[in-house]
C-alpha atoms as a PDB file:
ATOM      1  CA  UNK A   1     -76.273 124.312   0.228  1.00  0.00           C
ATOM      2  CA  UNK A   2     -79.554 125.299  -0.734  1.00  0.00           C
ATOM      3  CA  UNK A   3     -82.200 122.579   0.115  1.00  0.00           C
ATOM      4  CA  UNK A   4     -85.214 123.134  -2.247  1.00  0.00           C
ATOM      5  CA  UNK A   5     -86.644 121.642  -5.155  1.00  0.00           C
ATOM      6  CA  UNK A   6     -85.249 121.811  -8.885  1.00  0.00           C
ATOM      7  CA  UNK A   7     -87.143 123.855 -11.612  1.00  0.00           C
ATOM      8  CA  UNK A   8     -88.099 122.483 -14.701  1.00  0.00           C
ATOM      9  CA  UNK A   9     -84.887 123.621 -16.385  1.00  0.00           C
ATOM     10  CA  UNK A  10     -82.985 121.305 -14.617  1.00  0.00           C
ATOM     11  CA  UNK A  11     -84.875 118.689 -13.297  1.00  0.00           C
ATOM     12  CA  UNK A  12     -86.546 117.426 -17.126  1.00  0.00           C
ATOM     13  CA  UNK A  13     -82.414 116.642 -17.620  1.00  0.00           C
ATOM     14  CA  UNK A  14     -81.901 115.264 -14.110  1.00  0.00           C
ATOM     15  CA  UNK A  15     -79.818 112.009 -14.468  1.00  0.00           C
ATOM     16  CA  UNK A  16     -82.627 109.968 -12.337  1.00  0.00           C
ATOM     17  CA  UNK A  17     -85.441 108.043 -12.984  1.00  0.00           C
ATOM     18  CA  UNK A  18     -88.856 109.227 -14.700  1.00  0.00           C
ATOM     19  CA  UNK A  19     -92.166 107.935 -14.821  1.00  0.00           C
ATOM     20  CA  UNK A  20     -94.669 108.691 -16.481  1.00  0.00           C
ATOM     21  CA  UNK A  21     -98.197 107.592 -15.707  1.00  0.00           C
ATOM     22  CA  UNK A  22    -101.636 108.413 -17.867  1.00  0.00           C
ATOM     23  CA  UNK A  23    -104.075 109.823 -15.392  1.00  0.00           C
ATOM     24  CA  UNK A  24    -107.922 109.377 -16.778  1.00  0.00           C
ATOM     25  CA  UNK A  25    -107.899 110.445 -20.485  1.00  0.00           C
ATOM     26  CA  UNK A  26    -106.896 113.694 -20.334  1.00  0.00           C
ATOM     27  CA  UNK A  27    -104.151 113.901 -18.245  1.00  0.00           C
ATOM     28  CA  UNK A  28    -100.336 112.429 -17.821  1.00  0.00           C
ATOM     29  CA  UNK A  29     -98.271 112.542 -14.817  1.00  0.00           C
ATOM     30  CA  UNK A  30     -94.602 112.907 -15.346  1.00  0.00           C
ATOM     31  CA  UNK A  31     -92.941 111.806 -12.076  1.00  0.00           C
ATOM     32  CA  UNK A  32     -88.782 112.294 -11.332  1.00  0.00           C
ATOM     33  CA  UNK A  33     -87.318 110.695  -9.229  1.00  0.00           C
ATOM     34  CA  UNK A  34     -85.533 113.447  -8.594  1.00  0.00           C
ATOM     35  CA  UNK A  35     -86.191 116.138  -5.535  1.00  0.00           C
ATOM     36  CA  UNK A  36     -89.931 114.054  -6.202  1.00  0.00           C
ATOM     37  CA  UNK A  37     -91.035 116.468  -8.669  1.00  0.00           C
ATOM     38  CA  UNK A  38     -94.594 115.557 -10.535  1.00  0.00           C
ATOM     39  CA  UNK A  39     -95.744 117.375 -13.593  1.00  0.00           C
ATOM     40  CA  UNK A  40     -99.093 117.280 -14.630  1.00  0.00           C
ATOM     41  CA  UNK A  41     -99.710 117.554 -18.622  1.00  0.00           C
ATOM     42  CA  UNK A  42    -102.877 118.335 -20.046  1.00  0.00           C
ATOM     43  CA  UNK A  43    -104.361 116.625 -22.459  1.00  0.00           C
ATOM     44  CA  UNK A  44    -107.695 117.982 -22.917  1.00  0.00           C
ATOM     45  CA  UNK A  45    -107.362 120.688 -25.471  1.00  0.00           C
ATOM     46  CA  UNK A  46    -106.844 123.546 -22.715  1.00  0.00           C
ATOM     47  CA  UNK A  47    -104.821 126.608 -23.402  1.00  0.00           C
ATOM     48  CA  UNK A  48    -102.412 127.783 -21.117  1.00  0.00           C
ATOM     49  CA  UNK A  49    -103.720 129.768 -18.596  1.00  0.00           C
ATOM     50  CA  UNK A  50    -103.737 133.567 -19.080  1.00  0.00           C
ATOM     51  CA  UNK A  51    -102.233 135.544 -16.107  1.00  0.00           C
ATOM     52  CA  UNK A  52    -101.051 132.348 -13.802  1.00  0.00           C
ATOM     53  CA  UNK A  53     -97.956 133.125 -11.811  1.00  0.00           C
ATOM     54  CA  UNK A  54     -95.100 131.053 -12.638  1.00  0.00           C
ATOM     55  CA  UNK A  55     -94.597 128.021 -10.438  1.00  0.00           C
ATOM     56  CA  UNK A  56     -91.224 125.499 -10.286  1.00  0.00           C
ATOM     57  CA  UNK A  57     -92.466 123.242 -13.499  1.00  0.00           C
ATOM     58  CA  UNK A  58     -94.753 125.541 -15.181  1.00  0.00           C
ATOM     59  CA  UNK A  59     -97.767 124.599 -16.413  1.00  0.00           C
ATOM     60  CA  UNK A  60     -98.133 121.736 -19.263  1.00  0.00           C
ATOM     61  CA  UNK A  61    -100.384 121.024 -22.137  1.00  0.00           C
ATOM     62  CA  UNK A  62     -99.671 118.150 -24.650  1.00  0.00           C
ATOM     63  CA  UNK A  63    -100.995 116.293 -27.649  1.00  0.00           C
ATOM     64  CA  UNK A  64    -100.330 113.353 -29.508  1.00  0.00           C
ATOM     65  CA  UNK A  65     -98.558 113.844 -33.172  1.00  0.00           C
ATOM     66  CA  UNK A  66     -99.005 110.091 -33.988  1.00  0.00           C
ATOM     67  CA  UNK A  67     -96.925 107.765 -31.249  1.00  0.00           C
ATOM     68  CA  UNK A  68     -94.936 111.283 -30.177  1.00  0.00           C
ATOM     69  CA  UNK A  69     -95.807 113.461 -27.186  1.00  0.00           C
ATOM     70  CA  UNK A  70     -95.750 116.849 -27.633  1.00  0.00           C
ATOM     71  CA  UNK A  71     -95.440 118.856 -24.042  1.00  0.00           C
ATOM     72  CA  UNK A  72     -95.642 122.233 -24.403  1.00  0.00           C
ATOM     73  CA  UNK A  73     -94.813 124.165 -21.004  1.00  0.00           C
ATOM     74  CA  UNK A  74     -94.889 128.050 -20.251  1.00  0.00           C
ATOM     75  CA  UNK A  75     -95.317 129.759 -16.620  1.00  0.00           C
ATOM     76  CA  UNK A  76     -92.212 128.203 -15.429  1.00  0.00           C
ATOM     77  CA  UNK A  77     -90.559 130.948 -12.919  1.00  0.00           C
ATOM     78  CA  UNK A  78     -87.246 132.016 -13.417  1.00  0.00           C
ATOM     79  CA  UNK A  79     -84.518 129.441 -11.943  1.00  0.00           C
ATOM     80  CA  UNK A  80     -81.242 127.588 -12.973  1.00  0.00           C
ATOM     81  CA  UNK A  81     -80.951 125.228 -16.387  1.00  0.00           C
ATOM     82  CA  UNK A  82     -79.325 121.925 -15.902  1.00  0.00           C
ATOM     83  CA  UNK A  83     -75.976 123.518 -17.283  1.00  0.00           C
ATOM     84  CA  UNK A  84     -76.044 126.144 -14.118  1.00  0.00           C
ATOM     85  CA  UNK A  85     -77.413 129.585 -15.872  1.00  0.00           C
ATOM     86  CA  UNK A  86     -79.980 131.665 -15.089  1.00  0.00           C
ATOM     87  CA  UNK A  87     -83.300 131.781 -16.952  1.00  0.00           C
ATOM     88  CA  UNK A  88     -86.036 133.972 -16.547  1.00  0.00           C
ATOM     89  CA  UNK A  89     -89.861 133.447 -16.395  1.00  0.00           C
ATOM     90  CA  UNK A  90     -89.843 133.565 -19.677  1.00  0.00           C
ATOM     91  CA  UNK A  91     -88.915 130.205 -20.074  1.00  0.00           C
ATOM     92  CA  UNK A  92     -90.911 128.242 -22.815  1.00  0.00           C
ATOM     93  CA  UNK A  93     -89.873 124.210 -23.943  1.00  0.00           C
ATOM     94  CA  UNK A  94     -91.673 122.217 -26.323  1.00  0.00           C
ATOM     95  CA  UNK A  95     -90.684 118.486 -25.377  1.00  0.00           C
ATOM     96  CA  UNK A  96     -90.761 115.707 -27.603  1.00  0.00           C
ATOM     97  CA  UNK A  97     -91.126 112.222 -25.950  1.00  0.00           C
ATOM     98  CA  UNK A  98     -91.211 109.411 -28.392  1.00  0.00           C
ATOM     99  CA  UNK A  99     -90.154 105.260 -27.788  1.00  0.00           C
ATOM    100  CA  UNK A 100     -87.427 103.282 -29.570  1.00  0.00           C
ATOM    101  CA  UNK A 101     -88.661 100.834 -32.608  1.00  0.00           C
ATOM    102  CA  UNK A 102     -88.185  98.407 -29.669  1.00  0.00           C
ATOM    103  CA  UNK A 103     -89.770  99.822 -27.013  1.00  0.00           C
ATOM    104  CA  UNK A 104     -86.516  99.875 -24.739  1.00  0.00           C
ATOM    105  CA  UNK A 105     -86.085 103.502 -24.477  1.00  0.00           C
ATOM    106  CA  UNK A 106     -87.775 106.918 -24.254  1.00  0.00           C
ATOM    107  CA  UNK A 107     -86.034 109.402 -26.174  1.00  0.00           C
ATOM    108  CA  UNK A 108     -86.711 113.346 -25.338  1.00  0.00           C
ATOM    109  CA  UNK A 109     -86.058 116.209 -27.680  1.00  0.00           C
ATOM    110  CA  UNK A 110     -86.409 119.559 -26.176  1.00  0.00           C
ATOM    111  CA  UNK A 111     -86.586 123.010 -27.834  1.00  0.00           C
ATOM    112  CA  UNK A 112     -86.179 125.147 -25.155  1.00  0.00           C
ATOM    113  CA  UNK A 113     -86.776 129.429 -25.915  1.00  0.00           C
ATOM    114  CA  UNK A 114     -85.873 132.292 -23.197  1.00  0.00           C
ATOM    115  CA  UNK A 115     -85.621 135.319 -25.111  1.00  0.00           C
ATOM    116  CA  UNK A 116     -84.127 136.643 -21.519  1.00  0.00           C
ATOM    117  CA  UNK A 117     -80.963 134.068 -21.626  1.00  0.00           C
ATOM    118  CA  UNK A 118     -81.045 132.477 -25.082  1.00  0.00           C
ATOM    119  CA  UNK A 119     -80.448 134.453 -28.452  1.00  0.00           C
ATOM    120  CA  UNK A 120     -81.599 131.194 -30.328  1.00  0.00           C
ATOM    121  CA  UNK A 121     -83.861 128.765 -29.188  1.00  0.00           C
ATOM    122  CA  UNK A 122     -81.464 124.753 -27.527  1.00  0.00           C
ATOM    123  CA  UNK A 123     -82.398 121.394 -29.194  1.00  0.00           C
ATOM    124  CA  UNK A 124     -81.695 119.305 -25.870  1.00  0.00           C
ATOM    125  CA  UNK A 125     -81.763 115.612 -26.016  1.00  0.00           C
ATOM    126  CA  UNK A 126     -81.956 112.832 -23.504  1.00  0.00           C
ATOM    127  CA  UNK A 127     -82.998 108.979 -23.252  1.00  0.00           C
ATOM    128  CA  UNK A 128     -83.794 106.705 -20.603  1.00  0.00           C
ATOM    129  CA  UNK A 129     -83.813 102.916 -20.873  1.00  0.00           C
ATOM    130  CA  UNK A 130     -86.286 101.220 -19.750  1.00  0.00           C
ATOM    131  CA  UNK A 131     -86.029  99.743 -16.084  1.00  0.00           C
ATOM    132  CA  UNK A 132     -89.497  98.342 -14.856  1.00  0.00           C
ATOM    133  CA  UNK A 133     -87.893  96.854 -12.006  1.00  0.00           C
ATOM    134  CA  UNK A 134     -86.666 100.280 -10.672  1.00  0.00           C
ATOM    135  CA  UNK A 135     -88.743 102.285  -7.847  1.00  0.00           C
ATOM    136  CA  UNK A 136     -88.702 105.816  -7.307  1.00  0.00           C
ATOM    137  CA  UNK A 137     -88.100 106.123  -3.212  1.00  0.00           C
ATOM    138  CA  UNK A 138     -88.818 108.941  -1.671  1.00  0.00           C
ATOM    139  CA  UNK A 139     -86.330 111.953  -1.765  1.00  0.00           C
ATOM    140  CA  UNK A 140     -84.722 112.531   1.613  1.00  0.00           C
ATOM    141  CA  UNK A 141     -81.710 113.922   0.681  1.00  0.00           C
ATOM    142  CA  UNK A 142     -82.090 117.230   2.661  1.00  0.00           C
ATOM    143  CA  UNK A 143     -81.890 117.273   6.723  1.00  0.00           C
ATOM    144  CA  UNK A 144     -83.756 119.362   8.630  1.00  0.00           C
ATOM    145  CA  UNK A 145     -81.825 122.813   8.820  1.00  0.00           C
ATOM    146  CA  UNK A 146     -80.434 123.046  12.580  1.00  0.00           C
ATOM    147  CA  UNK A 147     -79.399 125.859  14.145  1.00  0.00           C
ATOM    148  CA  UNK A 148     -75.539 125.310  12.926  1.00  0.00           C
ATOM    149  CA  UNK A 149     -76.657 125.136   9.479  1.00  0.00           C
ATOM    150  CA  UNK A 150     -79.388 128.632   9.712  1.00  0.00           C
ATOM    151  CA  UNK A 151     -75.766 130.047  10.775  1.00  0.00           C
ATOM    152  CA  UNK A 152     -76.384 130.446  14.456  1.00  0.00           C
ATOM    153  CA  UNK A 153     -74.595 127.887  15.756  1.00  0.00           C
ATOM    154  CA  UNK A 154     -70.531 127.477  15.640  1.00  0.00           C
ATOM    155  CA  UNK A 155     -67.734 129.726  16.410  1.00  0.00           C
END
């Protein structure tokens, strides 16, 4: 198995834990519990930066449309989607993150666009309940690689 770190693709539908945390004014932290991935989303107005190289989670900028916020994320380098395909760098979603009338649940909707691996743009959809009592622990689901498992060891 490959030990590294989802890409946004798959880890903003990751069946673990996510918190989210406002940072100053103009920033929010979106932290999963999975592989320990943090997002930072902008809140300050920016644009997305012109030339940046794609990273893992892309780069973020979001608004507020009332109580709903809007994440929109570009520069995300080409990886796998949480249904196993390939997407290219390319890869553009525009998240919706709003709360239940009773503030029990976060509810997502994502319109995600590759014009690589998509011909039409995916409404995705996903909730979490809210669990104040939870704690993300640290991810330490990957061993260090010995020399067995580099493929050196073993007969």
């Amino acid at each position: 198995l490959r030990c590294e770190p989802w890409g946004l693709a798959k880890q903003m539908f990751a069946p673990h834990q996510l918190e989210i945390r406002r940072r100053g004014d103009d920033q929010i932290e979106l932290r999963y519990a999975e592989w320990e991935g943090v997002r930072t989303v902008y809140l300050d107005g920016r644009a997305a930066p012109a030339n940046q190289a794609p990273s893992r989670l892309g780069h973020s900028i979001g608004r507020w449309e009332g109580e709903t916020l809007v994440v929109e994320t570009s520069g995300v380098a080409g990886n796998i989607t949480w249904w196993n395909a390939q997407h290219s760098d390319q890869f553009r979603v525009v998240e919706r993150f709003s709360r239940s009338d009773e503030d029990n649940t976060l509810h997502l909707m994502a319109t995600i666009e590759d014009p690589w691996s998509l011909r039409e743009p995916i409404v995705a959809r996903k909730i979490w309940r809210w669990a104040p009592d939870q704690k993300i622990s640290p991810y330490d689901a990957c061993e260090p690689a010995t020399e067995f498992s580099r493929g050196k060891g073993g007969q």
